[in-house]
Protein backbone atom coordinates (compact mmCIF):
# COMPACT_ATOMS: atom_id res chain seq x y z
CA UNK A 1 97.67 111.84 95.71
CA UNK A 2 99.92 112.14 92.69
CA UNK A 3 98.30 112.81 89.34
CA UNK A 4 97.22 109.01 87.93
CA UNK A 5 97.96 108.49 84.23
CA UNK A 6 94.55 107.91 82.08
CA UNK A 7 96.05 103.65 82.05
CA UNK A 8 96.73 104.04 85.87
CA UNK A 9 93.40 105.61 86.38
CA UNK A 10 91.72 102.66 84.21
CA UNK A 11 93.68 100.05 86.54
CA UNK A 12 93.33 101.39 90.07
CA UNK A 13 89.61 103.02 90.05
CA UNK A 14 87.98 101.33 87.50
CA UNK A 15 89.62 97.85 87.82
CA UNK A 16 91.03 97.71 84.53
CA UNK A 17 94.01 95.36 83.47
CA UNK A 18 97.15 95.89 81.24
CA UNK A 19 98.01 93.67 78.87
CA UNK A 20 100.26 90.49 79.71
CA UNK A 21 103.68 91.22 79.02
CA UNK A 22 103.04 95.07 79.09
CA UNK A 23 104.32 95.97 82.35
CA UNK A 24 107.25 97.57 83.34
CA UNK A 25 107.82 95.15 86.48
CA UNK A 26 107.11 91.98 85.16
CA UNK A 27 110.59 90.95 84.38
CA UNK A 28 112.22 93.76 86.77
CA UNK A 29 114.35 92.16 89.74
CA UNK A 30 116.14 95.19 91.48
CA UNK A 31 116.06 95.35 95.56
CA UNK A 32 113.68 97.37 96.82
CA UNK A 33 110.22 98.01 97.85
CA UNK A 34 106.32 98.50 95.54
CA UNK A 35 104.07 101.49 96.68
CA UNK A 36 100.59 101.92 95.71
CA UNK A 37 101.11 104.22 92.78
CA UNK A 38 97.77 106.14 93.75
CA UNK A 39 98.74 106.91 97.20
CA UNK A 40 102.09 105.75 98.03
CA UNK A 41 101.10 102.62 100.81
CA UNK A 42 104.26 100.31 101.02
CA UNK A 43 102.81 96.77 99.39
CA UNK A 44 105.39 94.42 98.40
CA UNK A 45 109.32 94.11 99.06
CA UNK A 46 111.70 92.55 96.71
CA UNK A 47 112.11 89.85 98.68
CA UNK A 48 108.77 88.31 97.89
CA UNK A 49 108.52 89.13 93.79
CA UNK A 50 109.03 85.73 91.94
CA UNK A 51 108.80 85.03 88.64
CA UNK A 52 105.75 83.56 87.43
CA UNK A 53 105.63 83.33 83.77
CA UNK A 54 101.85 84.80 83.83
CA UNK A 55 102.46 88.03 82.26
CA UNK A 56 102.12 89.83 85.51
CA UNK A 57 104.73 90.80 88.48
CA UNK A 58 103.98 88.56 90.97
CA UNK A 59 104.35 88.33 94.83
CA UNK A 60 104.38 85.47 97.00
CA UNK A 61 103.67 87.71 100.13
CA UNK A 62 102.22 91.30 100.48
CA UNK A 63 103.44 93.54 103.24
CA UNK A 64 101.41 92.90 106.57
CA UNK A 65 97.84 95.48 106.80
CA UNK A 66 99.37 96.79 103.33
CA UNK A 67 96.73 95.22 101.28
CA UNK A 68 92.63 93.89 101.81
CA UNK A 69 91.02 91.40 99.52
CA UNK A 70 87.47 91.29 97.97
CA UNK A 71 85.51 88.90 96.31
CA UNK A 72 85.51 89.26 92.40
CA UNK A 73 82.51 87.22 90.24
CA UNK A 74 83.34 89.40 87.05
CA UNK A 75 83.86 87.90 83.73
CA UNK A 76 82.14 84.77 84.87
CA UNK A 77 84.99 83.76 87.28
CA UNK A 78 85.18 82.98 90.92
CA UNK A 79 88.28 85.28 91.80
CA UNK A 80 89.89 87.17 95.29
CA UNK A 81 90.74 90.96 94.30
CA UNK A 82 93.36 93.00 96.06
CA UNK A 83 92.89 96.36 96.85
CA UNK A 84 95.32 98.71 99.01
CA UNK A 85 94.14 99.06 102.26
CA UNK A 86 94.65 102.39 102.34
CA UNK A 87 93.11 103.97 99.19
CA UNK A 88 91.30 101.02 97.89
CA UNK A 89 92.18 100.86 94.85
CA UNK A 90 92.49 97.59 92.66
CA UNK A 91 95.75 96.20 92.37
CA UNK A 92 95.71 92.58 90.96
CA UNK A 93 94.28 89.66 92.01
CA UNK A 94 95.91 86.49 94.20
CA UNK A 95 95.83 82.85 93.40
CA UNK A 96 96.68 79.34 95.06
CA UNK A 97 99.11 78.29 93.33
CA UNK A 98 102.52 80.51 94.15
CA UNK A 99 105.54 78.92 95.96
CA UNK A 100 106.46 78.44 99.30
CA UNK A 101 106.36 79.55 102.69
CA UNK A 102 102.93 80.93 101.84
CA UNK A 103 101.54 78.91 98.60
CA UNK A 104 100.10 82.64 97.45
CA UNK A 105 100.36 84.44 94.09
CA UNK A 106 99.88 87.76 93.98
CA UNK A 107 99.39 89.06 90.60
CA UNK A 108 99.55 92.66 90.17
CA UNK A 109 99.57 95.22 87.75
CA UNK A 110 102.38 96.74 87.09
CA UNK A 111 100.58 100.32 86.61
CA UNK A 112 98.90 99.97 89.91
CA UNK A 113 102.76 100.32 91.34
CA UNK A 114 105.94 102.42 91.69
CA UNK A 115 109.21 100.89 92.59
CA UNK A 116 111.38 102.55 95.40
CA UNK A 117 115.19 101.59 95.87
């Protein structure tokens, strides 16, 4: 496990968020794939990233067994978290309203992820 930044840390074990806007990723569109930035588990491809306009990179699909999904009641709000399936870690949350094939949103923090070409 690579060393976590004190704003990674925040975001992966304690279930922080960044700030809308903040990310690195949110308006990134290069080809490639999204690791878990805590332990390196292959999430998202390219292929699936979409823009949004939320504030947040967001992903239509994740990568099959990549990712695991929890219920979240926190801040008086009926939400699904994801979590990497291998470290479990927080990564974002997902929604109902992305596009198609698979009407998902995927929300997730650009801190909880690295980017590999």
């Amino acid at each position: 496990m690579k060393k976590l930044t004190k704003e990674q840390y925040h975001i992966l074990k304690e279930k922080g968020t960044e700030p809308p806007w903040s990310g690195k990723y949110v308006k990134f569109n290069k080809k490639g794939r999204y690791v878990c930035a805590a332990c390196g588990n292959e999430l998202f491809s390219s292929d699936t990233k979409f823009d949004s306009d939320c504030g947040w990179p967001s992903f239509y699909d994740a990568k099959k067994g990549a990712v695991q999904f929890k219920k979240d009641k926190s801040l008086f709000m009926n939400r699904t978290e994801v979590v990497c399936a291998k470290c479990g870690s927080h990564l974002g949350h997902i929604f109902d309203d992305g596009p198609k094939p698979t009407g998902k949103r995927f929300c997730i923090n650009s801190l909880a992820m690295e980017f590999m070409a």
